[in-house]
C-alpha atoms as a PDB file:
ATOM      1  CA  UNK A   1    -102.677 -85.584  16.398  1.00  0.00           C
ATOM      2  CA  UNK A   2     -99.210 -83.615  15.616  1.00  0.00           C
ATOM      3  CA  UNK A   3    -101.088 -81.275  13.878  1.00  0.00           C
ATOM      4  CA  UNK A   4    -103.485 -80.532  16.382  1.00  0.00           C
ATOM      5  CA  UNK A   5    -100.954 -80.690  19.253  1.00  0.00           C
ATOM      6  CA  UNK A   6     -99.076 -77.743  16.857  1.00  0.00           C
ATOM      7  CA  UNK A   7    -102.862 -75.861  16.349  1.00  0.00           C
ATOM      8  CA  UNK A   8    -103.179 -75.954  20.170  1.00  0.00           C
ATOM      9  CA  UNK A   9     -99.699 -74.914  20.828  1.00  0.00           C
ATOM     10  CA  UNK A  10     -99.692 -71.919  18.288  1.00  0.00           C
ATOM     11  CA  UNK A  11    -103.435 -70.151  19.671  1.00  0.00           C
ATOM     12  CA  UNK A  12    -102.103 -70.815  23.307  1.00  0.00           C
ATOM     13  CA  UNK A  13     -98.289 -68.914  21.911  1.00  0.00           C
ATOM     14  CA  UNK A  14    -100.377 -66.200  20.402  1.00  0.00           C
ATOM     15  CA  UNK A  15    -103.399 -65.915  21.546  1.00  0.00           C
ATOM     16  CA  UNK A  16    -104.134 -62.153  23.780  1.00  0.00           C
ATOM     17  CA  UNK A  17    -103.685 -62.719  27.685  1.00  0.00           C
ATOM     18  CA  UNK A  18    -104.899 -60.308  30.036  1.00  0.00           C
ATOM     19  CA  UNK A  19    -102.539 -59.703  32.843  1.00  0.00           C
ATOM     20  CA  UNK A  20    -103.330 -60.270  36.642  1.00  0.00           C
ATOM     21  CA  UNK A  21    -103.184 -57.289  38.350  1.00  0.00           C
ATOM     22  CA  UNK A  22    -100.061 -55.910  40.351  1.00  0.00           C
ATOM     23  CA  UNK A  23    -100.401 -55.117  43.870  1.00  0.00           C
ATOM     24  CA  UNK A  24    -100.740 -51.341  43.181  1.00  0.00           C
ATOM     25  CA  UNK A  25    -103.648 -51.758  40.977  1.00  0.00           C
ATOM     26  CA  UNK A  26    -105.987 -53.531  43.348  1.00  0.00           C
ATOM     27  CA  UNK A  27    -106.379 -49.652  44.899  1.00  0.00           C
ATOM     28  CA  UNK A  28    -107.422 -46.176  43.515  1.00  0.00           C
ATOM     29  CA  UNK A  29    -106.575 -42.824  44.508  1.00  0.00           C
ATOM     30  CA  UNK A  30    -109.134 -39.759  44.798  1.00  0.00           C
ATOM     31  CA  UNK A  31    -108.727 -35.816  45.635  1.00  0.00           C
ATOM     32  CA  UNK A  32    -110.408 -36.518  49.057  1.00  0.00           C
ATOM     33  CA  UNK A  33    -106.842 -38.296  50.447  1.00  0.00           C
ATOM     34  CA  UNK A  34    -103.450 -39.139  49.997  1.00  0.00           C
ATOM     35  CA  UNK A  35    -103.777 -42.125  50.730  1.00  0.00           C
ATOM     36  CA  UNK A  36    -104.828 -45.091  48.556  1.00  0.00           C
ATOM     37  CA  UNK A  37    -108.393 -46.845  48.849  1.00  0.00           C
ATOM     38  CA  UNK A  38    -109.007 -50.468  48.001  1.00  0.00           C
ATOM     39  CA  UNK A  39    -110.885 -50.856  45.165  1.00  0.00           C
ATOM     40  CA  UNK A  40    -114.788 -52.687  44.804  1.00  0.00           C
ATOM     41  CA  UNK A  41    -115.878 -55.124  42.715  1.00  0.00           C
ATOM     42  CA  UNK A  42    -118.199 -55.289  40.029  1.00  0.00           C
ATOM     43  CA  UNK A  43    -119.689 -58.025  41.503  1.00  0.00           C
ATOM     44  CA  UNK A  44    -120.943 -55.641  44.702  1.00  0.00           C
ATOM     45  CA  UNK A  45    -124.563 -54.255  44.743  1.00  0.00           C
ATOM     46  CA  UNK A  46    -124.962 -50.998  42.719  1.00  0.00           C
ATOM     47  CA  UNK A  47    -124.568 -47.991  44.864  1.00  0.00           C
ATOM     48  CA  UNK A  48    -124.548 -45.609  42.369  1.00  0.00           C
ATOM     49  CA  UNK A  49    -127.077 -44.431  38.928  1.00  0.00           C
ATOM     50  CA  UNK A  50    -123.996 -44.646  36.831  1.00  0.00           C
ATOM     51  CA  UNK A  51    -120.273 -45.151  36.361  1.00  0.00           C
ATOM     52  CA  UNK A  52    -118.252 -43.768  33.607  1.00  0.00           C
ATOM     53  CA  UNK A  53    -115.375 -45.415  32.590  1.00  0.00           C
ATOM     54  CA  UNK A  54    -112.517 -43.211  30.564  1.00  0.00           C
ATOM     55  CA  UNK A  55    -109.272 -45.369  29.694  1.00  0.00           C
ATOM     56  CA  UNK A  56    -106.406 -43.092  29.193  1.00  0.00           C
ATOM     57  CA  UNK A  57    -103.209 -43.171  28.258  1.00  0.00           C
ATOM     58  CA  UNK A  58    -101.083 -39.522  27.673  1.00  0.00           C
ATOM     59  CA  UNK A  59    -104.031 -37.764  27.728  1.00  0.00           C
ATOM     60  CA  UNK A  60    -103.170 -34.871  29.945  1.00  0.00           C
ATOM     61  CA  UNK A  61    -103.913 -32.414  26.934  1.00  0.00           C
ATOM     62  CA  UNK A  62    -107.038 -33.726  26.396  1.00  0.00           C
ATOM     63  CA  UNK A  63    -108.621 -35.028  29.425  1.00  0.00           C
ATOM     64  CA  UNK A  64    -109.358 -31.706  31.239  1.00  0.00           C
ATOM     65  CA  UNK A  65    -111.866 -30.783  28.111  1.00  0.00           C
ATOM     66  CA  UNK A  66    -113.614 -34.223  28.209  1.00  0.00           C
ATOM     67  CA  UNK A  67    -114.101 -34.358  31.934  1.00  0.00           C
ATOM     68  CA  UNK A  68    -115.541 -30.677  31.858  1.00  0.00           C
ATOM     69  CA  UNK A  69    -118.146 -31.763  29.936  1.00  0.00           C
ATOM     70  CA  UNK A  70    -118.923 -34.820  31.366  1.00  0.00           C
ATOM     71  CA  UNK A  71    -118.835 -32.977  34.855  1.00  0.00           C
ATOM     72  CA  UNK A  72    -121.512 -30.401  33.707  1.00  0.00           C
ATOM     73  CA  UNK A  73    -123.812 -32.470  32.328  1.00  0.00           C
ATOM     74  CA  UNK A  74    -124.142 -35.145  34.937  1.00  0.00           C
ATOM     75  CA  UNK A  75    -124.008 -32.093  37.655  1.00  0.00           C
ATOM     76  CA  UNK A  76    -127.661 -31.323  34.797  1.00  0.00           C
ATOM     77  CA  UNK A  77    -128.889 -35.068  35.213  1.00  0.00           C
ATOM     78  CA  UNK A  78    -128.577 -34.192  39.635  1.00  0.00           C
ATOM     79  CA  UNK A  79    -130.641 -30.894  39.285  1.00  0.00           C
ATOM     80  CA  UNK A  80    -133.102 -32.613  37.314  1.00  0.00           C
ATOM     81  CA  UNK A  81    -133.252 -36.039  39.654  1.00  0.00           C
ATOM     82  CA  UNK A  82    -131.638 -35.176  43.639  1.00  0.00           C
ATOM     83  CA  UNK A  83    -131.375 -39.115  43.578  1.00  0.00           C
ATOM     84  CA  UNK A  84    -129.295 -39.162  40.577  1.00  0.00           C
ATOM     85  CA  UNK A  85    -125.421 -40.555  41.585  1.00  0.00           C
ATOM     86  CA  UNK A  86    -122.230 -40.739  39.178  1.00  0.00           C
ATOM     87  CA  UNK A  87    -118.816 -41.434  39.881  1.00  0.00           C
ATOM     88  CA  UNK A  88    -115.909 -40.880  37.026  1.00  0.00           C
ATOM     89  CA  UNK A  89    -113.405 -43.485  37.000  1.00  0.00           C
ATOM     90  CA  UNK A  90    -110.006 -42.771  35.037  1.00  0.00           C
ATOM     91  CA  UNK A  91    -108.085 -45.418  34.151  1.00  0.00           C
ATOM     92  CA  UNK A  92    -104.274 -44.219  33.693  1.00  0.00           C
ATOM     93  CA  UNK A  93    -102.834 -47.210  31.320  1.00  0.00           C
ATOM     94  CA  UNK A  94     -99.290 -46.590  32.015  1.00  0.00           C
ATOM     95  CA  UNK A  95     -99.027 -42.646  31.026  1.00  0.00           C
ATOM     96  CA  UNK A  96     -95.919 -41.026  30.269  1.00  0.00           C
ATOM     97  CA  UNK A  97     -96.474 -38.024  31.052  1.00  0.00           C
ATOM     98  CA  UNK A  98     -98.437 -36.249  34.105  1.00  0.00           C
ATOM     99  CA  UNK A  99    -102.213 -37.598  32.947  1.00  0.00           C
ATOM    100  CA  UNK A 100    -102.503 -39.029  36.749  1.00  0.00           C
ATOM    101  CA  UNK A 101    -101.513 -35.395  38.207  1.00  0.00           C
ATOM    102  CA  UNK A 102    -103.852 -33.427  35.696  1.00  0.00           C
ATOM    103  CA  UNK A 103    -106.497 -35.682  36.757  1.00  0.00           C
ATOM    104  CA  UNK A 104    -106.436 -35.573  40.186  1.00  0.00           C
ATOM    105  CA  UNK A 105    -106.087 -31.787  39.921  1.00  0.00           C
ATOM    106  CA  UNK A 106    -109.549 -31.457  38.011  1.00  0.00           C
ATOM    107  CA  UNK A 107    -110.926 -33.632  40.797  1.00  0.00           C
ATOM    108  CA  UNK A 108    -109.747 -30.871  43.126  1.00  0.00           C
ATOM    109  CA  UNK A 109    -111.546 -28.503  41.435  1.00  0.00           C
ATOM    110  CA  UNK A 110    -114.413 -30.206  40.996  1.00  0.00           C
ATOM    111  CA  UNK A 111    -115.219 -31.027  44.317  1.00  0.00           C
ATOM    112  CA  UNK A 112    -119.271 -31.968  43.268  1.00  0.00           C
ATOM    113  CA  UNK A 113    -117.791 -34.838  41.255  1.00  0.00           C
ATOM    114  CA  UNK A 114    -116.828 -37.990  42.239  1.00  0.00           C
ATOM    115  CA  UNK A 115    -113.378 -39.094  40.729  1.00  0.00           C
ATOM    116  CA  UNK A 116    -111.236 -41.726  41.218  1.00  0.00           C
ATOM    117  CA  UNK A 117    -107.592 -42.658  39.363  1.00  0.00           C
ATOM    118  CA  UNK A 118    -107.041 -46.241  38.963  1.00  0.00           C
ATOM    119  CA  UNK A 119    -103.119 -45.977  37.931  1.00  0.00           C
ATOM    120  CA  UNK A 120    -102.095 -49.228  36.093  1.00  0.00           C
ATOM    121  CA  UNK A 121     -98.571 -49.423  36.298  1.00  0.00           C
ATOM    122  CA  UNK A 122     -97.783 -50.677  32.847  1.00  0.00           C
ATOM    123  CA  UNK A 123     -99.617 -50.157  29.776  1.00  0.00           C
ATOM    124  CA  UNK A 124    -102.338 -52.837  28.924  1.00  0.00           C
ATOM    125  CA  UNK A 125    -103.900 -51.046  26.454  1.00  0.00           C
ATOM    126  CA  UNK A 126    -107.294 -49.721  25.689  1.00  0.00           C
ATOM    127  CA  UNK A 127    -109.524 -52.706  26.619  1.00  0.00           C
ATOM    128  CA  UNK A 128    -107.544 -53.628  29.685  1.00  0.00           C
ATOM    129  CA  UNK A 129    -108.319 -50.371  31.096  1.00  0.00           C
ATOM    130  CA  UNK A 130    -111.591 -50.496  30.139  1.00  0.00           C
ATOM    131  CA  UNK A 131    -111.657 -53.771  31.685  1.00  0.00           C
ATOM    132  CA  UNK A 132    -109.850 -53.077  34.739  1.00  0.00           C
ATOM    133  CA  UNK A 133    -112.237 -49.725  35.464  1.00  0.00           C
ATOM    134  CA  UNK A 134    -115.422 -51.657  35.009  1.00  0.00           C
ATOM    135  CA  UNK A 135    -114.408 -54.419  36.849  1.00  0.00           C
ATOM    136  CA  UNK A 136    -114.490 -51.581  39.851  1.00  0.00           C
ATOM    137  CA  UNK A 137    -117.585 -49.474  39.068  1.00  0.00           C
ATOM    138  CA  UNK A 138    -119.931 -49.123  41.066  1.00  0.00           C
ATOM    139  CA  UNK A 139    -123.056 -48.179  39.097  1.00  0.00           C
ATOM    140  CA  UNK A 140    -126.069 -49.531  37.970  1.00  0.00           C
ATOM    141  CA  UNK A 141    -125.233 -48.707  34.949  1.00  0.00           C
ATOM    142  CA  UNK A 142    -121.664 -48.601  33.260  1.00  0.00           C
ATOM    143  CA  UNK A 143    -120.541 -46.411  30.386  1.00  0.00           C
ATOM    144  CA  UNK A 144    -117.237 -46.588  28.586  1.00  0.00           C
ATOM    145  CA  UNK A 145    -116.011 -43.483  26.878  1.00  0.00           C
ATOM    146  CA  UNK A 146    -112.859 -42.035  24.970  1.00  0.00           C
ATOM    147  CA  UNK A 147    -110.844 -39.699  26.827  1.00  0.00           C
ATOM    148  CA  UNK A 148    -110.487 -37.505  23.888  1.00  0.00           C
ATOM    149  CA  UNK A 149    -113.981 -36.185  23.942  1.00  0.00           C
ATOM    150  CA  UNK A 150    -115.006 -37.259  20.443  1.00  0.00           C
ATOM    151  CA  UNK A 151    -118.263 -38.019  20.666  1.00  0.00           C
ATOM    152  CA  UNK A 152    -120.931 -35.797  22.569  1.00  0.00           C
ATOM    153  CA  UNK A 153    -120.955 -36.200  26.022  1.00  0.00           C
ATOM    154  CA  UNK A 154    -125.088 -35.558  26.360  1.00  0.00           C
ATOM    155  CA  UNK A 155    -125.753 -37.999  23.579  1.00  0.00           C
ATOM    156  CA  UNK A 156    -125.435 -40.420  26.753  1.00  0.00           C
ATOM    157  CA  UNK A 157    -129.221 -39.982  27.235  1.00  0.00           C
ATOM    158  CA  UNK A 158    -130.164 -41.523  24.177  1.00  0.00           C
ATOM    159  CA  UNK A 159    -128.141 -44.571  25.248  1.00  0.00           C
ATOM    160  CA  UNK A 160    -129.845 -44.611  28.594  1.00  0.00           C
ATOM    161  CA  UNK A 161    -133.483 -44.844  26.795  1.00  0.00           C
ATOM    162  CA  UNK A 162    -132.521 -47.305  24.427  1.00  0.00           C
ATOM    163  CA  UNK A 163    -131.077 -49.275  27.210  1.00  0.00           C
ATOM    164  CA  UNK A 164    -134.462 -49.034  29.156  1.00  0.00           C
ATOM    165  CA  UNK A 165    -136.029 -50.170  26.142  1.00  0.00           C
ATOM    166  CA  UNK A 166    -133.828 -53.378  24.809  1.00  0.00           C
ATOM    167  CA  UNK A 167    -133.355 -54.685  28.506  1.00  0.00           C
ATOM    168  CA  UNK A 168    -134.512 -57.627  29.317  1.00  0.00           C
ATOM    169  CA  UNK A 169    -133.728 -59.693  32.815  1.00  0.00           C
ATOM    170  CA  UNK A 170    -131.370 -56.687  33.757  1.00  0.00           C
ATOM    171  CA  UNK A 171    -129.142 -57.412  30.770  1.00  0.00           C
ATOM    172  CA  UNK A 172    -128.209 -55.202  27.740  1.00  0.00           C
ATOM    173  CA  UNK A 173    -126.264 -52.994  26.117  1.00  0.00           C
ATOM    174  CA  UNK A 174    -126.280 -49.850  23.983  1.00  0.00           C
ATOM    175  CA  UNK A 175    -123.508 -49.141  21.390  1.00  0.00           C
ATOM    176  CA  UNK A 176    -122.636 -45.698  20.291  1.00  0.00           C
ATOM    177  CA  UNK A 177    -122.711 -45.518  16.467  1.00  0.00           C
ATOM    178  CA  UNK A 178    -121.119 -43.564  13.543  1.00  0.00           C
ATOM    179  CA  UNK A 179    -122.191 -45.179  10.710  1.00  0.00           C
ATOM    180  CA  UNK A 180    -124.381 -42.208   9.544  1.00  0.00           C
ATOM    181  CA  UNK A 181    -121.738 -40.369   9.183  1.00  0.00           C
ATOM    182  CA  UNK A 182    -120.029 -42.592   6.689  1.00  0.00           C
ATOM    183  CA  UNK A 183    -120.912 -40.487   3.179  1.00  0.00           C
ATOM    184  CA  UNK A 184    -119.758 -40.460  -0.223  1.00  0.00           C
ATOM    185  CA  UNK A 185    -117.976 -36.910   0.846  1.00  0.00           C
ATOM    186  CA  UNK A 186    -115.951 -38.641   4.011  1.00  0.00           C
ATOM    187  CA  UNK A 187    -114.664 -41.693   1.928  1.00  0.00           C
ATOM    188  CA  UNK A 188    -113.679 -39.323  -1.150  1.00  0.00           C
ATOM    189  CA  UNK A 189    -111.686 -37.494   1.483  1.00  0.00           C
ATOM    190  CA  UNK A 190    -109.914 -40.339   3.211  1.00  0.00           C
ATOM    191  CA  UNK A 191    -106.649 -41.708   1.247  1.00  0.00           C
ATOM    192  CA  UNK A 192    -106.916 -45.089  -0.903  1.00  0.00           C
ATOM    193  CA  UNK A 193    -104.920 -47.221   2.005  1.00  0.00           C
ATOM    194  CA  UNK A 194    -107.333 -45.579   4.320  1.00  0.00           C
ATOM    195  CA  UNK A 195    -110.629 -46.635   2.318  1.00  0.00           C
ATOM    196  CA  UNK A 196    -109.000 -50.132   1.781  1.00  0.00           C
ATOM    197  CA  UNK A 197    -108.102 -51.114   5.762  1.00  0.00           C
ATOM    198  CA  UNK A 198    -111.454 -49.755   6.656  1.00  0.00           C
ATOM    199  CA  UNK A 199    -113.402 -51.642   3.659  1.00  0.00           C
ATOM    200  CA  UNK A 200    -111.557 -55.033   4.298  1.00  0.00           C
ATOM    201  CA  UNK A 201    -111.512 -54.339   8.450  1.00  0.00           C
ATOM    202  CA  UNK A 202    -115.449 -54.371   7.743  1.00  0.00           C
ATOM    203  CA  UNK A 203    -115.465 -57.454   6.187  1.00  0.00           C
ATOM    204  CA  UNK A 204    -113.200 -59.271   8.350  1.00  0.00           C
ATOM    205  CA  UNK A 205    -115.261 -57.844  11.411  1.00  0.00           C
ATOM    206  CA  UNK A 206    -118.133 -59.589   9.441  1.00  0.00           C
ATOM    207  CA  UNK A 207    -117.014 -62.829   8.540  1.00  0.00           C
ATOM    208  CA  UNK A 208    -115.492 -63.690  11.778  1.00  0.00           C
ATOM    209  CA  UNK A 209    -116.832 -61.484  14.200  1.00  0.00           C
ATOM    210  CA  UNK A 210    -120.139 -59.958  15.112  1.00  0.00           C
ATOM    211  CA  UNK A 211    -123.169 -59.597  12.144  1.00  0.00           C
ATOM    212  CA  UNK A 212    -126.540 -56.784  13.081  1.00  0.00           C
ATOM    213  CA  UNK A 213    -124.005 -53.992  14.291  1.00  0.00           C
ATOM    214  CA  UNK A 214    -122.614 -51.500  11.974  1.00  0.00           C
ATOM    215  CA  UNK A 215    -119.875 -49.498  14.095  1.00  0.00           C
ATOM    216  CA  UNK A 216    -118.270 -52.206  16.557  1.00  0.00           C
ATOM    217  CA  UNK A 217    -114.956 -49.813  17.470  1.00  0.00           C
ATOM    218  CA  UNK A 218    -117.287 -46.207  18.905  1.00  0.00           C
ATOM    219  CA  UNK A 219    -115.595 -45.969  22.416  1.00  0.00           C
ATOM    220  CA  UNK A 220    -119.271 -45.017  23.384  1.00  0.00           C
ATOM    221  CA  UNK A 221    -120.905 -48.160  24.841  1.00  0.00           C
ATOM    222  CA  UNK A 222    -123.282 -48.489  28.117  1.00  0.00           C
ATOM    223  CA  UNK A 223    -123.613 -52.172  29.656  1.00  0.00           C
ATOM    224  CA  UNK A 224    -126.061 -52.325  32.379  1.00  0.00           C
ATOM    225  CA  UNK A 225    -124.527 -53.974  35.914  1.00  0.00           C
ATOM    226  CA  UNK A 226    -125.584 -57.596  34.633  1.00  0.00           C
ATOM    227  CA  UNK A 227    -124.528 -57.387  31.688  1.00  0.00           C
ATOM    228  CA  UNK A 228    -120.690 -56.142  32.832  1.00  0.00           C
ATOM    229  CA  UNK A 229    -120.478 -59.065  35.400  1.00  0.00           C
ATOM    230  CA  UNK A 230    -121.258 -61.601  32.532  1.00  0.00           C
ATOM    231  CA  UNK A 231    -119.052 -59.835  29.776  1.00  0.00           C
ATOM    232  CA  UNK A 232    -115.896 -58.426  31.402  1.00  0.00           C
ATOM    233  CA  UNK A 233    -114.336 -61.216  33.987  1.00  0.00           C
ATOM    234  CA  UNK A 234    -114.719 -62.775  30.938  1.00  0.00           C
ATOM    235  CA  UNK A 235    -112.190 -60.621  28.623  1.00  0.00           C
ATOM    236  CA  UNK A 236    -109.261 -62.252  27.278  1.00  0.00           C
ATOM    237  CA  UNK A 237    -107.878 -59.215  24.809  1.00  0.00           C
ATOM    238  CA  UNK A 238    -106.639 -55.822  26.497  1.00  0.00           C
ATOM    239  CA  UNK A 239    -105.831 -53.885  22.913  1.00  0.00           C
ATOM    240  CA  UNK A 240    -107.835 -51.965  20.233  1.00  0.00           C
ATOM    241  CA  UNK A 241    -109.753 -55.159  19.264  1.00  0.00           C
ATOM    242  CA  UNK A 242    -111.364 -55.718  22.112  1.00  0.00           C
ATOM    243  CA  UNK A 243    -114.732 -54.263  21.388  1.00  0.00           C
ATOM    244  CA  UNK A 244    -115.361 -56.879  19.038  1.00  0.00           C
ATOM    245  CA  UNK A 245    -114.910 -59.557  21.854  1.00  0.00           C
ATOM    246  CA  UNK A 246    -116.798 -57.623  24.073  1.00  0.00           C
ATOM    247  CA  UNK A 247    -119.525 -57.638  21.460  1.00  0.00           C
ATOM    248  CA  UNK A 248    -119.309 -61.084  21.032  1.00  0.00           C
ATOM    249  CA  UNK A 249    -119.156 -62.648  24.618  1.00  0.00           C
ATOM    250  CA  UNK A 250    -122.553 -60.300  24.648  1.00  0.00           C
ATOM    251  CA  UNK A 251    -124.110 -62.332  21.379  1.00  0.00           C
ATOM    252  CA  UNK A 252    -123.000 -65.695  22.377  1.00  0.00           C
ATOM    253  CA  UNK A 253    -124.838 -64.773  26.167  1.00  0.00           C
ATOM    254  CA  UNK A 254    -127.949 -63.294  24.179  1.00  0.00           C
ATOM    255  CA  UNK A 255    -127.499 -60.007  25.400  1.00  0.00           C
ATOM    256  CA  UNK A 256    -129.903 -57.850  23.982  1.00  0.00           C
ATOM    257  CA  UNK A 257    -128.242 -54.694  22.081  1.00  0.00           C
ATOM    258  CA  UNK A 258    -129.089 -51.575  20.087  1.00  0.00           C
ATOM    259  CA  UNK A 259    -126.804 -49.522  17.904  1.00  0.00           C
ATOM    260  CA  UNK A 260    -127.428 -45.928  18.719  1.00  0.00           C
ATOM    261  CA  UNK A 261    -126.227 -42.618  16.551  1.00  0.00           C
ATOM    262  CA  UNK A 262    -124.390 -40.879  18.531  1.00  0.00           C
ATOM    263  CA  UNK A 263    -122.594 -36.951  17.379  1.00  0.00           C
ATOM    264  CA  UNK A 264    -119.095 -37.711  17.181  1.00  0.00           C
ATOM    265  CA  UNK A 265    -115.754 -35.611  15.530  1.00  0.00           C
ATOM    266  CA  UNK A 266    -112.593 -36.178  15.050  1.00  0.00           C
ATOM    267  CA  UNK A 267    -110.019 -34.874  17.639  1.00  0.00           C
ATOM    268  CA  UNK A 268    -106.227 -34.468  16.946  1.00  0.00           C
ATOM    269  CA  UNK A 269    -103.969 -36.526  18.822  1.00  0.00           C
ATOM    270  CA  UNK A 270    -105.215 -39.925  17.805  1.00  0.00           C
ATOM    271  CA  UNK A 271    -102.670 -42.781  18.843  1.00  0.00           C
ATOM    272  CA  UNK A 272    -103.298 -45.527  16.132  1.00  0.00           C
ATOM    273  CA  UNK A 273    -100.901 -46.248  13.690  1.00  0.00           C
ATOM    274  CA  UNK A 274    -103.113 -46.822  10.727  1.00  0.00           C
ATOM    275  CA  UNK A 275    -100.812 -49.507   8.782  1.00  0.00           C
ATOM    276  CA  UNK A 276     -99.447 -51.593  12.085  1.00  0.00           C
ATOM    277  CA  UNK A 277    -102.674 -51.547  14.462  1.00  0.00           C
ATOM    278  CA  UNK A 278    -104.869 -52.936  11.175  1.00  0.00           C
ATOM    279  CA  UNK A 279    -102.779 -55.636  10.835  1.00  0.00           C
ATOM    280  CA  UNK A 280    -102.873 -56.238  14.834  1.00  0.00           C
ATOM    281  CA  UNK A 281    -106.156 -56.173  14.713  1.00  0.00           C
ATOM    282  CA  UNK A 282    -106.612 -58.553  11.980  1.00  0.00           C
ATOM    283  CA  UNK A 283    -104.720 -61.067  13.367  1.00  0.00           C
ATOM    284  CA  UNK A 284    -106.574 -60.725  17.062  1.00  0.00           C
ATOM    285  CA  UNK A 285    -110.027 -61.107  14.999  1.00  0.00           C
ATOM    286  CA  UNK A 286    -108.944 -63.995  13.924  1.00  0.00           C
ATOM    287  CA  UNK A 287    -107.700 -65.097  17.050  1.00  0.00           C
ATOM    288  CA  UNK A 288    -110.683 -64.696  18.775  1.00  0.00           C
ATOM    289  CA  UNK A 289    -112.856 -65.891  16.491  1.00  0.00           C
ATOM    290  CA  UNK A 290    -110.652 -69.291  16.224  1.00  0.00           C
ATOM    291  CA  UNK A 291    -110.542 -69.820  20.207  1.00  0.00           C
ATOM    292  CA  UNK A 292    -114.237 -69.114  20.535  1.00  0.00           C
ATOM    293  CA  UNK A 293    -115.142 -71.636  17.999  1.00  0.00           C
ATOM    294  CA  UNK A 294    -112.854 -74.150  18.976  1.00  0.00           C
ATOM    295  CA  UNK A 295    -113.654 -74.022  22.399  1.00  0.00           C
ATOM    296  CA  UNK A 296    -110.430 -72.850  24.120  1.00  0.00           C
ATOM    297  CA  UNK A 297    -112.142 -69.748  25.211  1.00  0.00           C
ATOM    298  CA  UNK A 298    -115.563 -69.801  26.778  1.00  0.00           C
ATOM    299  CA  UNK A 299    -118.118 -67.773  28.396  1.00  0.00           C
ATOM    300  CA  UNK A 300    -118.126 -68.548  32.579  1.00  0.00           C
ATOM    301  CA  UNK A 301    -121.787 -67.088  34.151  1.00  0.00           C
END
């Protein structure tokens, strides 16, 4: 029993915790006001086609870019259908420098769009900001996307079909994909340490985490309204890792989902620190995987 008691002890001591939010972060701000709105709930009837969802944290260099061509191509998708309806929601996690301001002055001049600021107050991370904007959205569908602009805004339609065609009771969800552009060329050009992390990150993602998907960390992913109430109330990790227990709340529910290729390049500026985040990451795989099949973490409908 001692040694239980100590296995119980340790995964409760280290296991990821997502943070209730503050005060401040139950609201969102917009270019319409000055004043702060309260935000909805996922759990609210769709009101809107879509929501897109772009965690970011100092992007204020790269932001403007991405949201131009976000903004032009769903203004496309509106010309095409007058019923179509979007709303943007950035997710400042803790900036420190003026990605809030640059944000809200795009909105300003962008008055077609609509764009709100959810402003966490300290850094969670990528998956609690995620998190925290699609637990506001307000679409019937909900799509998750890098702030750097990586991958190719417009390859969003090929999500939507495949979405149309996996779905089944309202639930699934399409995953962005770069696995085709893994070649012999790319992994000759990446260093040894690089090839290794990647090789063995694989592997660990395979043993312990989710089997059938080839690129789990793509911040390209589309859940459909159903499928976000069921999979993110239920997050327990806020930092790189998370897409892997996002993935795997979705498998253990029976979420049906497709692995889509998606155009994607690589943008300057990235934030992980190849050595330390691997190791995080790791050690949160493991983590999860342990809780889940223990049965201190579990999926609540």
């Amino acid at each position: 029993m001692t040694g239980v008691a100590a296995l119980v002890g340790f995964l409760l001591l280290c296991s990821p915790k997502p943070r209730e939010r503050t005060e401040n972060e139950k609201y969102y701000r917009d270019a319409k006001s000055k004043e702060k709105k309260l935000l909805p709930s996922i759990f609210d009837d769709a009101s809107l086609k879509l929501s897109v969802i772009v965690p970011a944290f100092d992007e204020s260099k790269r932001l403007p870019v991405m949201l131009k061509e976000t903004v032009e191509y769903l203004e496309a998708q509106k010309k095409v259908d007058e019923n179509y309806t979007y709303e943007i929601i950035v997710v400042d996690d803790g900036s420190r420098d003026n990605t809030i301001d640059v944000a809200l002055e795009f909105a300003k001049t962008s008055p077609e769009a609509d764009i709100r600021v959810l402003a966490l107050d300290k850094n969670r991370g990528k998956g609690g900001a995620v998190t925290q904007g699609v637990l506001a959205a307000r679409g019937e569908l909900c799509l998750m996307v890098d702030a750097d602009g990586a991958t190719q805004f417009s390859d969003l339609g090929k999500l939507v079909s495949e979405i149309k065609m996996i779905e089944k009771d309202g639930q699934g969800v399409a995953i962005g994909s770069r696995s085709h552009l893994v070649t012999t060329e790319a992994v000759v050009k990446r260093s040894f340490v690089r090839n290794f992390l990647m090789r063995g990150f694989h592997l660990l993602v395979y043993i312990l985490g989710i089997r059938g998907v080839e690129d789990t960390q793509c911040g390209f992913k589309l859940f459909t309204r159903k499928s976000a109430q069921i999979i993110f109330p239920n997050m327990h990790v806020e930092r790189w890792i998370f897409d892997i227990e996002c993935l795997m709340i979705a498998q253990i529910q029976k979420i049906p989902l497709a692995e889509v290729q998606v155009t994607w390049h690589e943008i300057d500026g990235s934030k992980v620190n190849l050595m330390m985040d691997s190791i995080n990451m790791a050690i949160d795989l493991f983590l999860i995987r342990l809780n889940y099949v223990l049965g201190f973490w579990s999926v609540k409908s």
